[in-house]
PDB file of N, CA and C in Angstrom:
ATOM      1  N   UNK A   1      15.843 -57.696  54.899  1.00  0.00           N
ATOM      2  CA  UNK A   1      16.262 -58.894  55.563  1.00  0.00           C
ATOM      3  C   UNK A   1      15.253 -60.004  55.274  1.00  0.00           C
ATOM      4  N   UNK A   2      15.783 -60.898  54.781  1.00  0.00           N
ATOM      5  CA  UNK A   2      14.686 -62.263  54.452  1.00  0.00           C
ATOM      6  C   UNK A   2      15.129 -63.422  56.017  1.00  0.00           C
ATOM      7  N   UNK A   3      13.883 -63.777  56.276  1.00  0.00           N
ATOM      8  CA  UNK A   3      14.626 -65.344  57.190  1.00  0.00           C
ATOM      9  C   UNK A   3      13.277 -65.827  56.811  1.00  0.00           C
ATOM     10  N   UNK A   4      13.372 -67.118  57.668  1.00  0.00           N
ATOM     11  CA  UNK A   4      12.587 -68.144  57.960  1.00  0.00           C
ATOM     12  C   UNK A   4      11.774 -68.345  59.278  1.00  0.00           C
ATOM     13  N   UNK A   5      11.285 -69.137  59.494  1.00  0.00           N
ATOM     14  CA  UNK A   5      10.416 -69.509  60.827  1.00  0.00           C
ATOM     15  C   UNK A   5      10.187 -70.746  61.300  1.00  0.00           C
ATOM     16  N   UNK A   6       9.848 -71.301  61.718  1.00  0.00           N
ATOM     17  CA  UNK A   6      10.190 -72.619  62.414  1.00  0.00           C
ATOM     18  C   UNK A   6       9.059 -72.629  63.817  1.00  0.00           C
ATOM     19  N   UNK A   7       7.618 -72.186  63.285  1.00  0.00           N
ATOM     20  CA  UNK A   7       6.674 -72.176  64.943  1.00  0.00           C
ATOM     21  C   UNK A   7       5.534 -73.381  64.983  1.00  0.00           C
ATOM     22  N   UNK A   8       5.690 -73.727  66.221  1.00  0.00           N
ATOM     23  CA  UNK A   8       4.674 -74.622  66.456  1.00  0.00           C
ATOM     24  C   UNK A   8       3.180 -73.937  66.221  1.00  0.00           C
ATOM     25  N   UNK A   9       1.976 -74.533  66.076  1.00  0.00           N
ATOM     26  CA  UNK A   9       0.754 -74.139  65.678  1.00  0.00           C
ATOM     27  C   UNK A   9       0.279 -73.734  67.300  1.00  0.00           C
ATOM     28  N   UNK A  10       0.751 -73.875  67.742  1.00  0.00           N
ATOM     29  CA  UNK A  10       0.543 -73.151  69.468  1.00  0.00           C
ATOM     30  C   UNK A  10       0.340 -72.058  70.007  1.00  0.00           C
ATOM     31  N   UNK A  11       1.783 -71.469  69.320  1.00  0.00           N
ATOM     32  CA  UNK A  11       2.045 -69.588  69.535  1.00  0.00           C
ATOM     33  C   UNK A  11       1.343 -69.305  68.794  1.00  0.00           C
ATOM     34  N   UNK A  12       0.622 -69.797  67.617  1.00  0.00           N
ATOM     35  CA  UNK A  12      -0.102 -68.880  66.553  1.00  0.00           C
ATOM     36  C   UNK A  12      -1.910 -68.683  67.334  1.00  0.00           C
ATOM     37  N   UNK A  13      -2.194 -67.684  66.971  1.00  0.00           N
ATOM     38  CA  UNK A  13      -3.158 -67.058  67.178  1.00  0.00           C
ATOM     39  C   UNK A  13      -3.901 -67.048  66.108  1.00  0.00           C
ATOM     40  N   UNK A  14      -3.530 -66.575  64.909  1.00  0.00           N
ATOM     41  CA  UNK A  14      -4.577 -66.493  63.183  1.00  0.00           C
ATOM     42  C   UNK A  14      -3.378 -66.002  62.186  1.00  0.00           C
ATOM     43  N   UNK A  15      -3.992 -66.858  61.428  1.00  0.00           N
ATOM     44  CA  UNK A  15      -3.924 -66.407  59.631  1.00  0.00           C
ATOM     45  C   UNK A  15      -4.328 -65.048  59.554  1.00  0.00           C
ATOM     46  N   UNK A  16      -3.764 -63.980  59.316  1.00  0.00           N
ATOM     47  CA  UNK A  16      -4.466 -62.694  58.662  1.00  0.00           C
ATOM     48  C   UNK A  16      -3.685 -62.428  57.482  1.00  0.00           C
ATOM     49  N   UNK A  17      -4.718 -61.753  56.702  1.00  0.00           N
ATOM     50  CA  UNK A  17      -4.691 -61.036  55.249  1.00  0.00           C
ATOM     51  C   UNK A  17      -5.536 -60.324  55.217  1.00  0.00           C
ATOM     52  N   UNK A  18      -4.952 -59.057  56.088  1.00  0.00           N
ATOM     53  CA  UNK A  18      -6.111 -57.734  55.967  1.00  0.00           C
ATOM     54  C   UNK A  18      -6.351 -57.224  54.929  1.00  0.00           C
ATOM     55  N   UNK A  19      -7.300 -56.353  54.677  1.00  0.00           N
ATOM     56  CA  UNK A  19      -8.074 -55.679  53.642  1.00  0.00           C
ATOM     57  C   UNK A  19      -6.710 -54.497  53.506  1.00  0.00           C
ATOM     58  N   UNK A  20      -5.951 -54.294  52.306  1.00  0.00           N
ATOM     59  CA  UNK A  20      -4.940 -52.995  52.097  1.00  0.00           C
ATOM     60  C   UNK A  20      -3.973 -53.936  52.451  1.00  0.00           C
ATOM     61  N   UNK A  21      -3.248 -55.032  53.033  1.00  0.00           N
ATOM     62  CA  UNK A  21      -2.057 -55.029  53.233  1.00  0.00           C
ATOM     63  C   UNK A  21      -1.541 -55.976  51.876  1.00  0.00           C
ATOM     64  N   UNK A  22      -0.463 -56.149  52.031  1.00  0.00           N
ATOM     65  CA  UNK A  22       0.432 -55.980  50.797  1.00  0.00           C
ATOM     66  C   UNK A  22       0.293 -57.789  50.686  1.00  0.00           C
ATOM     67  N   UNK A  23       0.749 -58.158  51.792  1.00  0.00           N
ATOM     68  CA  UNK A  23       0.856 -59.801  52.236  1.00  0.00           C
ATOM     69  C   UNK A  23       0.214 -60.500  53.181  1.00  0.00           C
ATOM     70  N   UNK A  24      -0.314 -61.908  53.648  1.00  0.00           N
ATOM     71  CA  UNK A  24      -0.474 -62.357  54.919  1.00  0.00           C
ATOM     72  C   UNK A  24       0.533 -61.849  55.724  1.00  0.00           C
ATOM     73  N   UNK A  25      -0.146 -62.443  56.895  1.00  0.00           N
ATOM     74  CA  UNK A  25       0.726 -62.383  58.362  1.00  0.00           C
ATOM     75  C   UNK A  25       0.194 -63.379  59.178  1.00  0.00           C
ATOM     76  N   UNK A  26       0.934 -64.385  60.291  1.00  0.00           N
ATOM     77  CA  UNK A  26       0.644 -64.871  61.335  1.00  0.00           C
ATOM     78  C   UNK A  26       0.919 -64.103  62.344  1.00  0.00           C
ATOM     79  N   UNK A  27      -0.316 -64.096  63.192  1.00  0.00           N
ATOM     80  CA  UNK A  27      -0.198 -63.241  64.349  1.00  0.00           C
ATOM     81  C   UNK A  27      -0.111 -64.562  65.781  1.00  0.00           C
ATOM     82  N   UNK A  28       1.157 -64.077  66.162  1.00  0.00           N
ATOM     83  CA  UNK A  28       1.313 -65.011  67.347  1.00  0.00           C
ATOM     84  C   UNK A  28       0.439 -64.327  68.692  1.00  0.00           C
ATOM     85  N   UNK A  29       0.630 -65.334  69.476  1.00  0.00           N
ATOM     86  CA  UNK A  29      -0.457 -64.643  71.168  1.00  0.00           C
ATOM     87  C   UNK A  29       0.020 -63.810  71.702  1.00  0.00           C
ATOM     88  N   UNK A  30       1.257 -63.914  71.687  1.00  0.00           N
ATOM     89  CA  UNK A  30       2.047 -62.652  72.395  1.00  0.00           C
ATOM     90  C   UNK A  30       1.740 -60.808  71.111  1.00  0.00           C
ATOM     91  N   UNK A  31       1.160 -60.938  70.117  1.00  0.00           N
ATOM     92  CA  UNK A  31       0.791 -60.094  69.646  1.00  0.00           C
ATOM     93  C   UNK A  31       1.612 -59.636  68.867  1.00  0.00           C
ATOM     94  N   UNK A  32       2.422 -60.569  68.566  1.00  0.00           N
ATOM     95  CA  UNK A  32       3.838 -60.037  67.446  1.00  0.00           C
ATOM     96  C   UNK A  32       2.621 -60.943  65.769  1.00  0.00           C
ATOM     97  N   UNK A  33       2.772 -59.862  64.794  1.00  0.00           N
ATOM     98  CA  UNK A  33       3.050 -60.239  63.643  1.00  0.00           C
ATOM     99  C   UNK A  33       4.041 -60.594  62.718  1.00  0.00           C
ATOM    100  N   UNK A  34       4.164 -61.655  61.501  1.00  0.00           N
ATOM    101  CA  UNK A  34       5.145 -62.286  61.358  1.00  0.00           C
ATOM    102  C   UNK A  34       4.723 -62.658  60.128  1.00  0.00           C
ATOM    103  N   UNK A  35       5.174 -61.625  58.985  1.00  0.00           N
ATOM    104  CA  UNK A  35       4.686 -61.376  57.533  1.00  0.00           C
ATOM    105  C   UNK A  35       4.835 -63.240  56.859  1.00  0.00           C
ATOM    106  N   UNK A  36       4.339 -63.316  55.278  1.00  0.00           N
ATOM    107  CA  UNK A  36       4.358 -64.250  55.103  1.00  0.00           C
ATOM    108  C   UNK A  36       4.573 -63.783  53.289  1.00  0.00           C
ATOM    109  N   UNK A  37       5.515 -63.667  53.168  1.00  0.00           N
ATOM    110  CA  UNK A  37       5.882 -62.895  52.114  1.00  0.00           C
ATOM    111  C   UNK A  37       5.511 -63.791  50.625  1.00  0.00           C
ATOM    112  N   UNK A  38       5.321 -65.305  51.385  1.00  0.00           N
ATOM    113  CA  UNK A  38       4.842 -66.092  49.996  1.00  0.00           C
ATOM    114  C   UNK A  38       3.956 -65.567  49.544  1.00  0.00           C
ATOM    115  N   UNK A  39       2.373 -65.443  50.155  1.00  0.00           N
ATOM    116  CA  UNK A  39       1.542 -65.203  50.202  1.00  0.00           C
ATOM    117  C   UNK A  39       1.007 -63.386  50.331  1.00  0.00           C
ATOM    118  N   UNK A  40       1.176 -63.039  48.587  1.00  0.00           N
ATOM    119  CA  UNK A  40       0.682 -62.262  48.187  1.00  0.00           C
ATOM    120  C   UNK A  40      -0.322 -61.406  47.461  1.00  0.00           C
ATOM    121  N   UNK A  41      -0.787 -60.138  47.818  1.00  0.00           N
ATOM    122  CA  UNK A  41      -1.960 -59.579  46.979  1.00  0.00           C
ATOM    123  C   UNK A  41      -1.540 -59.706  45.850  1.00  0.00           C
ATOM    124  N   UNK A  42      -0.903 -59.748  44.888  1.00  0.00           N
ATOM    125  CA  UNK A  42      -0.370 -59.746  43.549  1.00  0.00           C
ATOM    126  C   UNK A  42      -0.738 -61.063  43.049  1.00  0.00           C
ATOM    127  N   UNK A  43      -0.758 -62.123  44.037  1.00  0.00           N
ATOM    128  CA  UNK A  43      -1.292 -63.367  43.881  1.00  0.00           C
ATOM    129  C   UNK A  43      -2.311 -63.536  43.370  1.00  0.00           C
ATOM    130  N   UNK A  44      -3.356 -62.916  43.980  1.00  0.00           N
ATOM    131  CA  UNK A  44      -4.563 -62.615  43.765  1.00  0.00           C
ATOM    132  C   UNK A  44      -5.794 -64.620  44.628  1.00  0.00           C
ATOM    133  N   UNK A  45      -6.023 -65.020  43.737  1.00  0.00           N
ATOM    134  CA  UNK A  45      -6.646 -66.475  43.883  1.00  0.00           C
ATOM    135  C   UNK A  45      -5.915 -66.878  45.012  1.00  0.00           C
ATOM    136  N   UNK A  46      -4.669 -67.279  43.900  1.00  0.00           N
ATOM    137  CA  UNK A  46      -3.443 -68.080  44.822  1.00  0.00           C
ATOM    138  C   UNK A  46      -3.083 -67.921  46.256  1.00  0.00           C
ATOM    139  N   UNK A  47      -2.959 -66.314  46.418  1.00  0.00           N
ATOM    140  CA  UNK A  47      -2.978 -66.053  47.874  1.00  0.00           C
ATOM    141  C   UNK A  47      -4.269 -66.786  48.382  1.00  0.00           C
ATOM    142  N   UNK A  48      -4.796 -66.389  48.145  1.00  0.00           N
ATOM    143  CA  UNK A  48      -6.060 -66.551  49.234  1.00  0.00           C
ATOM    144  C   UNK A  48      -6.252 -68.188  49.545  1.00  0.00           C
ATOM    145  N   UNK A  49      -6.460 -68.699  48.702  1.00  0.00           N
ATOM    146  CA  UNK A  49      -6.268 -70.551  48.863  1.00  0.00           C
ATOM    147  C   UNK A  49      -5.168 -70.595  49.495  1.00  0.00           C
ATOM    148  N   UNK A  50      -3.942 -70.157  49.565  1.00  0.00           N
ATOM    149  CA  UNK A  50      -2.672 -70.460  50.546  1.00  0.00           C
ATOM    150  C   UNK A  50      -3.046 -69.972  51.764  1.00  0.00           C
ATOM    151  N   UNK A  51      -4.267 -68.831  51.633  1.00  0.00           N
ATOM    152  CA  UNK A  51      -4.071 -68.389  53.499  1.00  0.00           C
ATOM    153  C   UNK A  51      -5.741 -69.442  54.078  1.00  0.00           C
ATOM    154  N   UNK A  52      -6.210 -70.263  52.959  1.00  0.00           N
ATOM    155  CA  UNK A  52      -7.243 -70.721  53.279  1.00  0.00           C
ATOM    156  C   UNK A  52      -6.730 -72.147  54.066  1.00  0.00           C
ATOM    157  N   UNK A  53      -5.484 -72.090  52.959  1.00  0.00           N
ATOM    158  CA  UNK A  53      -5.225 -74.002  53.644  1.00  0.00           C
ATOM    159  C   UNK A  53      -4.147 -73.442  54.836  1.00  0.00           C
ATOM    160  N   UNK A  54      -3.733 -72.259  54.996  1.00  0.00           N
ATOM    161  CA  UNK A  54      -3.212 -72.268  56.619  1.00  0.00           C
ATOM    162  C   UNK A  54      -4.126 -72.485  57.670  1.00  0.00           C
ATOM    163  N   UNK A  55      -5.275 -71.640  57.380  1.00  0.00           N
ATOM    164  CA  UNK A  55      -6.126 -71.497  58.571  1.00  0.00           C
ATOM    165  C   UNK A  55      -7.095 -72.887  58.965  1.00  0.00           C
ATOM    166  N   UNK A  56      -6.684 -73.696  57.405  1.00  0.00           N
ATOM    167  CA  UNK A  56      -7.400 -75.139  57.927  1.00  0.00           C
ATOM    168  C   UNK A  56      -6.507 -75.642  58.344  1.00  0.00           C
ATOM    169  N   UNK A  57      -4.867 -75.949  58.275  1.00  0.00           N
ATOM    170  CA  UNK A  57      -4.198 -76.075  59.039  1.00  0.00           C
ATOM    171  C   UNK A  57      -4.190 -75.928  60.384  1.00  0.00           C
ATOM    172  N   UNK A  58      -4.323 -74.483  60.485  1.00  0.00           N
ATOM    173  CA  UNK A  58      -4.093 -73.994  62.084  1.00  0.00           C
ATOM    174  C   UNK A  58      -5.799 -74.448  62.602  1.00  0.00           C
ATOM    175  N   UNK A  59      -6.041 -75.091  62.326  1.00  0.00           N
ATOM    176  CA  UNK A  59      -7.754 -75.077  62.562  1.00  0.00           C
ATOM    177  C   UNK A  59      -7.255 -76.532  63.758  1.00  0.00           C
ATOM    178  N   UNK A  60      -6.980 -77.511  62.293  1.00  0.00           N
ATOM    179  CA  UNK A  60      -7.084 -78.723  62.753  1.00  0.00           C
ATOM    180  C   UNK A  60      -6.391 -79.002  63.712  1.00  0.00           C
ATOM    181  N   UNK A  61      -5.073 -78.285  63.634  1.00  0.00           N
ATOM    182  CA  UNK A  61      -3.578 -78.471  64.635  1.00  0.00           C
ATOM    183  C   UNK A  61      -3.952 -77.753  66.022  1.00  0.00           C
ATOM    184  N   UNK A  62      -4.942 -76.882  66.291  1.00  0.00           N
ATOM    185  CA  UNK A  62      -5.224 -76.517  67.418  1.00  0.00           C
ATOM    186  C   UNK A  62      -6.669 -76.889  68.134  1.00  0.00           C
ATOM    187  N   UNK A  63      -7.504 -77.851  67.231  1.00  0.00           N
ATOM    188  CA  UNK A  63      -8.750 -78.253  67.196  1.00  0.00           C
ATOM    189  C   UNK A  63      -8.038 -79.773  68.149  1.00  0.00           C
ATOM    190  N   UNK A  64      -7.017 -80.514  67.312  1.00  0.00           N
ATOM    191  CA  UNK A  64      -6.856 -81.528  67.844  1.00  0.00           C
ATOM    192  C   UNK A  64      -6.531 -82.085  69.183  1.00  0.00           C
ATOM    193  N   UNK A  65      -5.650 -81.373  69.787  1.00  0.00           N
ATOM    194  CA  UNK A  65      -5.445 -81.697  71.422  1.00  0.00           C
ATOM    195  C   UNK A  65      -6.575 -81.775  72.059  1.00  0.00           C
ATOM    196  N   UNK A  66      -7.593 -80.778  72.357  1.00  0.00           N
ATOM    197  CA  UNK A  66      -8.644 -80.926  72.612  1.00  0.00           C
ATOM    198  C   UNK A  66      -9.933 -82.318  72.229  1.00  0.00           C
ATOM    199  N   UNK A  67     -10.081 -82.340  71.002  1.00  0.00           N
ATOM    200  CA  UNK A  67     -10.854 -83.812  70.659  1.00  0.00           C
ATOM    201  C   UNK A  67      -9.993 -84.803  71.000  1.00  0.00           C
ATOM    202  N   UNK A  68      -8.722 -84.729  71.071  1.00  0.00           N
ATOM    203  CA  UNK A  68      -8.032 -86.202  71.880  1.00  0.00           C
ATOM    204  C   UNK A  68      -8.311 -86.592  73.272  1.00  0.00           C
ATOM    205  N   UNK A  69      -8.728 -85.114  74.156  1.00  0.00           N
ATOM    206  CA  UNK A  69      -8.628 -85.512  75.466  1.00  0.00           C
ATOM    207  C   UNK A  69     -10.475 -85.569  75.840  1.00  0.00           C
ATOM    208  N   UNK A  70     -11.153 -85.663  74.754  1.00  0.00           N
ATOM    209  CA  UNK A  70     -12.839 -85.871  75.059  1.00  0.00           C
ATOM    210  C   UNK A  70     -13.223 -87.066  75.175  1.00  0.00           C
TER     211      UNK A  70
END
């Protein structure tokens, strides 16, 4: 089954790309993982710069509410 996703940077918890697994995953708070099938070991580089600019993504997008209200 292939789909899509559609989540605010809110529910997310982290970028992971464990050591052995096949692909990333976003792990939401509620503790559900939620593969990321772009982003593969076969990739090699490529993966990893794609899970680098998520996590600066999810960095900034959950960094920001906070420095707005300082």
């Amino acid at each position: 089954m292939v789909g899509s996703w559609d989540l605010p940077w809110d529910v997310v918890r982290s970028v992971r790309f464990d050591r052995g697994s096949a692909w990333a995953s976003v792990e939401l708070h509620d503790d559900e993982l939620i593969p990321v099938l772009a982003l593969q070991v076969v990739d090699k580089e490529h993966a990893v710069d794609g899970v680098r600019a998520l996590r600066a993504l999810h960095s900034s997008a959950t960094l920001a509410p906070a420095a707005e209200t300082a």
